[in-house]
N, C-alpha and C. Protein backbone atom coordinates (compact mmCIF):
# COMPACT_ATOMS: atom_id res chain seq x y z
N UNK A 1 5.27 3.81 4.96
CA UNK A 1 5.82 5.08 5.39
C UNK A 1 5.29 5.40 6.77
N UNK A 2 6.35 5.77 7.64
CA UNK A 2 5.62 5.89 9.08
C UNK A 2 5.19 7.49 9.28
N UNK A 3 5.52 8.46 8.80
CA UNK A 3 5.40 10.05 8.26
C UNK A 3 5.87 10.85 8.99
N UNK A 4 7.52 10.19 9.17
CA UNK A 4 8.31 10.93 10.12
C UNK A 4 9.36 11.60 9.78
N UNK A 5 9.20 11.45 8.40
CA UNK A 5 10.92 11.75 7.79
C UNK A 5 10.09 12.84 7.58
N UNK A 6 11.12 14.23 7.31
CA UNK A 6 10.75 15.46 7.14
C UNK A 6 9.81 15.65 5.46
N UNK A 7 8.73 16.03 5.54
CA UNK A 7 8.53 16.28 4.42
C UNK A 7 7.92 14.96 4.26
N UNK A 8 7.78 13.74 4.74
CA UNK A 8 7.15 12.35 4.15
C UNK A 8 5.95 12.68 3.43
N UNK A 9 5.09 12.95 4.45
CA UNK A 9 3.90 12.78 3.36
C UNK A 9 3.63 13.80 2.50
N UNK A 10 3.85 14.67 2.70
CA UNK A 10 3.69 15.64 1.12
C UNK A 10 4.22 15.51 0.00
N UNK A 11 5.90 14.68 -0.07
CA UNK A 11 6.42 14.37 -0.81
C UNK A 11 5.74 13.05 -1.45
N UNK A 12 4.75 12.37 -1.01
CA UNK A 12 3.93 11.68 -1.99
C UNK A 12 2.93 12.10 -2.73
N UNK A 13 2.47 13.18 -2.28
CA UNK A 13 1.41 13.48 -3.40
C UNK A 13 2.26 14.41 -4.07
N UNK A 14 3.61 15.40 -3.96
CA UNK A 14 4.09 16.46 -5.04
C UNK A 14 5.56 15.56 -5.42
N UNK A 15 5.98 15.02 -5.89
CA UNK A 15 7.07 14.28 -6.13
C UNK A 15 8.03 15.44 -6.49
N UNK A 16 7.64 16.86 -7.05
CA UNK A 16 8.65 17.69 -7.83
C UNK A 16 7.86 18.77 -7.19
N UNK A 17 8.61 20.16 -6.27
CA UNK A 17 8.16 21.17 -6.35
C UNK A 17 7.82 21.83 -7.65
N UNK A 18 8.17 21.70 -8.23
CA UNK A 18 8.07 22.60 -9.80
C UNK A 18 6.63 22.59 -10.27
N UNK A 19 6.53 21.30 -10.41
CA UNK A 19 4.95 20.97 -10.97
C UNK A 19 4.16 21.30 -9.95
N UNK A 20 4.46 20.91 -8.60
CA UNK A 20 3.35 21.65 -6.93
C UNK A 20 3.08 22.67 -7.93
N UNK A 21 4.32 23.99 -7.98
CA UNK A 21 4.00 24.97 -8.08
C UNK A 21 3.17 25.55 -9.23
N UNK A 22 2.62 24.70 -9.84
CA UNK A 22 1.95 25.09 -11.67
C UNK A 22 0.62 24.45 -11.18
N UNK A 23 0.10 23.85 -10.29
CA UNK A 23 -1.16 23.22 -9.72
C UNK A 23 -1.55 24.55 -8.97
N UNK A 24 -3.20 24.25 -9.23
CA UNK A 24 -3.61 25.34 -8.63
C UNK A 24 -4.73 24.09 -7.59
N UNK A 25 -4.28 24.13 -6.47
CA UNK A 25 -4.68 23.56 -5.05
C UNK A 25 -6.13 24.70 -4.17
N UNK A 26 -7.10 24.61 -4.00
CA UNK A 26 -7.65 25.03 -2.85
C UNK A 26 -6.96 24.76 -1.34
N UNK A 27 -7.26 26.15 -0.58
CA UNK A 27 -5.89 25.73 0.52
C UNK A 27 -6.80 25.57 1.66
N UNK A 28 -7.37 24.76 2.56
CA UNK A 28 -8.17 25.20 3.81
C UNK A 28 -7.81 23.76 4.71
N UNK A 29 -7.56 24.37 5.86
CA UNK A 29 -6.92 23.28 7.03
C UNK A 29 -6.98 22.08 7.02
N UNK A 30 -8.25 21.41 6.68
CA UNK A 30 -7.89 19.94 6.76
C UNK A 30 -7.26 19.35 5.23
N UNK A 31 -7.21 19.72 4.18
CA UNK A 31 -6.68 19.83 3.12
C UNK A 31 -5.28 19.84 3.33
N UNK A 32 -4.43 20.82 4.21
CA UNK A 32 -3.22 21.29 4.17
C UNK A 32 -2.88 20.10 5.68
N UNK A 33 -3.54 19.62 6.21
CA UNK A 33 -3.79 18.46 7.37
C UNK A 33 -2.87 17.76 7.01
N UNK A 34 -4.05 16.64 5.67
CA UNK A 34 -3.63 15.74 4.49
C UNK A 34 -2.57 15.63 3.91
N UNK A 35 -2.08 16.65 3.08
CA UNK A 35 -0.84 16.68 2.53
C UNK A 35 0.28 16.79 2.89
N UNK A 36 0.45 17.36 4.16
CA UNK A 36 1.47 17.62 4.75
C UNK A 36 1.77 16.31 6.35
N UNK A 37 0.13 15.77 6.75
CA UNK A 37 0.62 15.16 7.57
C UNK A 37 0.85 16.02 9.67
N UNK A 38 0.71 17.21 9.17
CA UNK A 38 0.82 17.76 10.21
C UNK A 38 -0.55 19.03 10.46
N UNK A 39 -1.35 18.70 11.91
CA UNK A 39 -2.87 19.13 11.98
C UNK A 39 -3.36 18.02 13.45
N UNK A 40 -4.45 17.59 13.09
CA UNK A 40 -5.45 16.94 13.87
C UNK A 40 -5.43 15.30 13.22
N UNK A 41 -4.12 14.76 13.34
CA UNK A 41 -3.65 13.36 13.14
C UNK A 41 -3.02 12.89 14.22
N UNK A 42 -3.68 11.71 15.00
CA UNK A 42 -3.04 11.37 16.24
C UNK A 42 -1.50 11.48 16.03
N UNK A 43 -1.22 10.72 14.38
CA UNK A 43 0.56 10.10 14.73
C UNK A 43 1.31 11.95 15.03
N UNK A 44 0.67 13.02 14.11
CA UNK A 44 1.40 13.98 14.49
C UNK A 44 1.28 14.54 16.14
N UNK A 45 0.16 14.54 16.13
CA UNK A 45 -0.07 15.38 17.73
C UNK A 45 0.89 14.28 18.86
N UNK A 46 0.81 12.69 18.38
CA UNK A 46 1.81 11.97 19.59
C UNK A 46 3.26 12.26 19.39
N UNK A 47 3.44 12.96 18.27
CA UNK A 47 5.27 13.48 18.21
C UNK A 47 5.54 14.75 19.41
N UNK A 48 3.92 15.45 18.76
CA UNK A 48 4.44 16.64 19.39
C UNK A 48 3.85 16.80 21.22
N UNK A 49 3.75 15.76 21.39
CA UNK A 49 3.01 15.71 22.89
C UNK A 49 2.07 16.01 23.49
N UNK A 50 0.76 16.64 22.87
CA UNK A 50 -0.34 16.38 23.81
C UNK A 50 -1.06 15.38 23.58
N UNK A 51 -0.79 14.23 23.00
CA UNK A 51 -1.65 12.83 23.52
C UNK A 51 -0.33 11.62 23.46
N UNK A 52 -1.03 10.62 24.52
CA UNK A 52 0.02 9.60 24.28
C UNK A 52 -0.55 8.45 23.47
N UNK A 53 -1.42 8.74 22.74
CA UNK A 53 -1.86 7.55 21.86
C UNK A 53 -1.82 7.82 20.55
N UNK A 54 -1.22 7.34 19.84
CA UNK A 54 -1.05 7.31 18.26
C UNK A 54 -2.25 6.53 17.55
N UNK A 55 -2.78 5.55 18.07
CA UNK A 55 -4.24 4.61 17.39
C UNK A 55 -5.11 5.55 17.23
N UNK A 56 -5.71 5.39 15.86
CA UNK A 56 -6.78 5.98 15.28
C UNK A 56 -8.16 4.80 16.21
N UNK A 57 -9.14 6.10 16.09
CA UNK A 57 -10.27 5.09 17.06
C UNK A 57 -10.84 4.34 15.83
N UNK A 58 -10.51 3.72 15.24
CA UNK A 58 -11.05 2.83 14.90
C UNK A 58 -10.64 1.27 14.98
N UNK A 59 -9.40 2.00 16.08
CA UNK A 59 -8.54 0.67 16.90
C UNK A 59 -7.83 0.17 15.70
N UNK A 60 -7.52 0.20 14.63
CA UNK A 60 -7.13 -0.83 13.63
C UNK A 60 -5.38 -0.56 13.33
N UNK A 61 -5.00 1.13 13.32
CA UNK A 61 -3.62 1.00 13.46
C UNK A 61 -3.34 2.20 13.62
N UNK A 62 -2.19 2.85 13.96
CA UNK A 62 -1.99 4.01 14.05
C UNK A 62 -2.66 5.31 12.90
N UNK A 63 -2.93 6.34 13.58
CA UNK A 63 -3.83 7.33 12.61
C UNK A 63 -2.67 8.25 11.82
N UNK A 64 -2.57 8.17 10.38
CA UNK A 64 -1.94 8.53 9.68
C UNK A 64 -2.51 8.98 8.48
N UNK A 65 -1.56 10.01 7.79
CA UNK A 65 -2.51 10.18 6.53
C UNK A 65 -3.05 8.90 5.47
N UNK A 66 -1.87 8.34 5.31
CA UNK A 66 -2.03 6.94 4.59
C UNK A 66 -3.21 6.25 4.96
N UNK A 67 -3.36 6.31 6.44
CA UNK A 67 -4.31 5.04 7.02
C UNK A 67 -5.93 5.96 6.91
N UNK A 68 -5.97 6.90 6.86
CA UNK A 68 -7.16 7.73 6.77
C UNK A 68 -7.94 7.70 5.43
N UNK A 69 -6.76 8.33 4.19
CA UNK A 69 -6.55 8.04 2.89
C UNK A 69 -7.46 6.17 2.37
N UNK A 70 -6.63 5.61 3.21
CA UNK A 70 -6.94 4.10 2.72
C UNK A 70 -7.97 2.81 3.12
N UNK A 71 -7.62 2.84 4.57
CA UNK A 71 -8.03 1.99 5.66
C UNK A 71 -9.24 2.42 6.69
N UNK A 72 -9.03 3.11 7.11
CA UNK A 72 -9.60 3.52 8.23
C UNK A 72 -11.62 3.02 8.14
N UNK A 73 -11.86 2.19 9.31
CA UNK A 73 -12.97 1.82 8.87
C UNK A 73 -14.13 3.00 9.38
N UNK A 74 -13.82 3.77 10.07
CA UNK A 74 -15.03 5.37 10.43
C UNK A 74 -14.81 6.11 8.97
N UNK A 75 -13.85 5.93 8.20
CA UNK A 75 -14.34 6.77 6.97
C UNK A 75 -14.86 6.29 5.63
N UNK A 76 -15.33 4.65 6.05
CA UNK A 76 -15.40 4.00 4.79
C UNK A 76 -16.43 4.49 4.16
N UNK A 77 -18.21 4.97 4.45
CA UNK A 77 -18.37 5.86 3.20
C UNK A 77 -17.94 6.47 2.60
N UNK A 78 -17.51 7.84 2.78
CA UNK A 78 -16.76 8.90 2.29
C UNK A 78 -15.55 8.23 1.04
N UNK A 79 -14.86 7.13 1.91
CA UNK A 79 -14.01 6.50 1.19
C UNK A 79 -14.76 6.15 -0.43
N UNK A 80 -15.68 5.26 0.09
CA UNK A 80 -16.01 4.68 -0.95
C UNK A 80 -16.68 5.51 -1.83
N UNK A 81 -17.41 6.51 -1.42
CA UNK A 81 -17.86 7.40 -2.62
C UNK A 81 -16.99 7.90 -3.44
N UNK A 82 -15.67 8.33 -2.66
CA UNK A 82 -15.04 8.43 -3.90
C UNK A 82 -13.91 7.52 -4.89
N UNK A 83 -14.18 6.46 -4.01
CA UNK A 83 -13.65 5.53 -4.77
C UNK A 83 -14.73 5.18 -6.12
N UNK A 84 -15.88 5.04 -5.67
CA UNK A 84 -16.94 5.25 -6.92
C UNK A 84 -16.70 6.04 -7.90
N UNK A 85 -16.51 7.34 -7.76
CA UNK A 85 -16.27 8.50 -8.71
C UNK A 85 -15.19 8.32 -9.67
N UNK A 86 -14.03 7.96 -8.52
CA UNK A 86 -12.65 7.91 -9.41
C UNK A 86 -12.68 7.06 -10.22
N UNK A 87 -13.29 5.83 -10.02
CA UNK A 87 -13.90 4.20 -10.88
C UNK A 87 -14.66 4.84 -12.08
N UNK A 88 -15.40 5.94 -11.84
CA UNK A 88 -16.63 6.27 -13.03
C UNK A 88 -16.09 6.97 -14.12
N UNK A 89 -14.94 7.15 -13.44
CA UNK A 89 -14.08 8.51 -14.51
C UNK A 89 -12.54 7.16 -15.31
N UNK A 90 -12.91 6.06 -15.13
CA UNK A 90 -12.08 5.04 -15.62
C UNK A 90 -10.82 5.04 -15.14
N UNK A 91 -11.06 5.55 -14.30
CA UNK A 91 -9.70 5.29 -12.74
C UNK A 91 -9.47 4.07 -11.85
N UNK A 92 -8.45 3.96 -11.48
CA UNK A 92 -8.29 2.48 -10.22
C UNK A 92 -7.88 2.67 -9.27
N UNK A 93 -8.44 1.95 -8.46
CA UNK A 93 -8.15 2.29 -6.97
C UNK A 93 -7.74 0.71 -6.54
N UNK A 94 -6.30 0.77 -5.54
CA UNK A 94 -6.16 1.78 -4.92
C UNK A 94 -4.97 2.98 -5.93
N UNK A 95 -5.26 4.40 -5.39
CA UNK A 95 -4.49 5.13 -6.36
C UNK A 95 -3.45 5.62 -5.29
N UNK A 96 -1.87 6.42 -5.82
CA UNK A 96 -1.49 6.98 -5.09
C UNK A 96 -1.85 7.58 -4.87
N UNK A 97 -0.95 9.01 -3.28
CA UNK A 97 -1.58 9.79 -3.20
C UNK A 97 -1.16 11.25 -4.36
N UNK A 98 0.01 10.93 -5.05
CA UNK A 98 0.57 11.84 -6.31
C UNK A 98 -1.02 11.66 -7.44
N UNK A 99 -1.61 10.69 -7.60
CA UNK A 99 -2.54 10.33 -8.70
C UNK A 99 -4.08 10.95 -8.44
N UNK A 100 -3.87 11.02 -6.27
CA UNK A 100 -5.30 11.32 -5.75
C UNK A 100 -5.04 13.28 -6.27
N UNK A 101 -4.18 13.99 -5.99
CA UNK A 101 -3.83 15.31 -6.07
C UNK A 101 -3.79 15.23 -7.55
N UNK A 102 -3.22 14.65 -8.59
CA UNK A 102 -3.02 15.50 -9.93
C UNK A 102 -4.17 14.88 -10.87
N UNK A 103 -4.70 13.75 -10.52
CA UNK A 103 -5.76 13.17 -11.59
C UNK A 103 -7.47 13.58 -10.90
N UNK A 104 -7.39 12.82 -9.74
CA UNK A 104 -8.53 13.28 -8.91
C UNK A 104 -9.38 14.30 -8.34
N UNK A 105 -8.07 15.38 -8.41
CA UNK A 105 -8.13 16.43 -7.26
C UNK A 105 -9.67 16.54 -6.76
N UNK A 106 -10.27 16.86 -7.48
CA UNK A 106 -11.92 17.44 -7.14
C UNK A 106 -12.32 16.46 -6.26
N UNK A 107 -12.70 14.85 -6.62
CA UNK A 107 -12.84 13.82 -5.91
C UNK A 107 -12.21 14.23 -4.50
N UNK A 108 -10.48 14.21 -4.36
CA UNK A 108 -9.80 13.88 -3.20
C UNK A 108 -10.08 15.21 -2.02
N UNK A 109 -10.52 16.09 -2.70
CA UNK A 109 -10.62 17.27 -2.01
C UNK A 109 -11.83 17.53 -1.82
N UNK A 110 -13.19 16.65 -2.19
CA UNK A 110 -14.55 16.72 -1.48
C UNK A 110 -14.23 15.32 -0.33
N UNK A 111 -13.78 14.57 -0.66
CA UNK A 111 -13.59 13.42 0.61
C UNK A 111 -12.83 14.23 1.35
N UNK A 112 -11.69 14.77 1.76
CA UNK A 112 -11.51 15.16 2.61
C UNK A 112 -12.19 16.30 3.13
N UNK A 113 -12.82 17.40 2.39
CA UNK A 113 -13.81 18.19 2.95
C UNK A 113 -14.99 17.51 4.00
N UNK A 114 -15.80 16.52 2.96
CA UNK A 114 -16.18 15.26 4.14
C UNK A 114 -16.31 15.17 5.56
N UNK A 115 -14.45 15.04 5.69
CA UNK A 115 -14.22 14.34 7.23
C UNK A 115 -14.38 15.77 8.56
N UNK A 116 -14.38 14.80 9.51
CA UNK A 116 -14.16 15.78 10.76
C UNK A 116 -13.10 15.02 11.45
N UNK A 117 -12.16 15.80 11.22
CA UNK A 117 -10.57 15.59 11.74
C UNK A 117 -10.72 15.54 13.34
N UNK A 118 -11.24 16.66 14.37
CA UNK A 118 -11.65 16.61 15.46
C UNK A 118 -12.45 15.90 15.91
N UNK A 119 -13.12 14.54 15.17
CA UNK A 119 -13.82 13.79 15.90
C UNK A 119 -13.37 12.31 15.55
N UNK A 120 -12.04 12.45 14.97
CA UNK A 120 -11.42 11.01 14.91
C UNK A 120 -10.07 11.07 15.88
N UNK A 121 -10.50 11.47 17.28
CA UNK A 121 -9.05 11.79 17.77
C UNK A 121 -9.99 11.31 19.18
């Protein structure tokens, strides 16, 4: 997914507004970043024009939620701790991001608390 189609990345972690709406979500900026894809993510800020570089500094591929979520080698602690957690609770990784929001949440929402969005740009 390149996270350009309207709605891309949120529509992977809520597949059905209905059920969004029966989840009770904590709401705070880099959280709402994540899900939606639009915030302090190179690929969004290079749509909307103040940078011309889409590469996440970790040089490896464009900075996206997916690639943050998965890849990205500046977040691999964080990553992996909660890849630990989700493993301890008899979970597998890799998970979607529908599985990181409705099975995980607590996990997916201290890793991203975690990060500093403004210092991967």
């Amino acid at each position: 997914m390149n996270g350009y189609e309207k709605g891309g990345s949120y529509k992977t972690f809520f597949l059905s507004v209905r059920k969004r709406l029966t989840q009770k979500i904590p709401i705070f900026p880099e959280l709402t970043t994540m899900l939606t894809g639009h915030g302090n993510i190179k690929s969004f800020l290079y749509r909307l024009g103040p940078t011309d570089n889409r590469m996440c500094p970790c040089e490896e591929e464009e900075q996206t939620v997916d690639h943050l979520i998965s890849k990205c080698k500046k977040l691999r602690n964080q990553r992996n701790e909660m890849i630990r957690k989700i493993k301890n609770t008899g979970g597998n990784w890799p998970a979607t991001n529908e599985t990181l929001i409705n099975n995980y949440q607590f996990f997916f929402v201290k890793f991203v608390k975690s990060l500093e969005l403004s210092d991967l740009k």
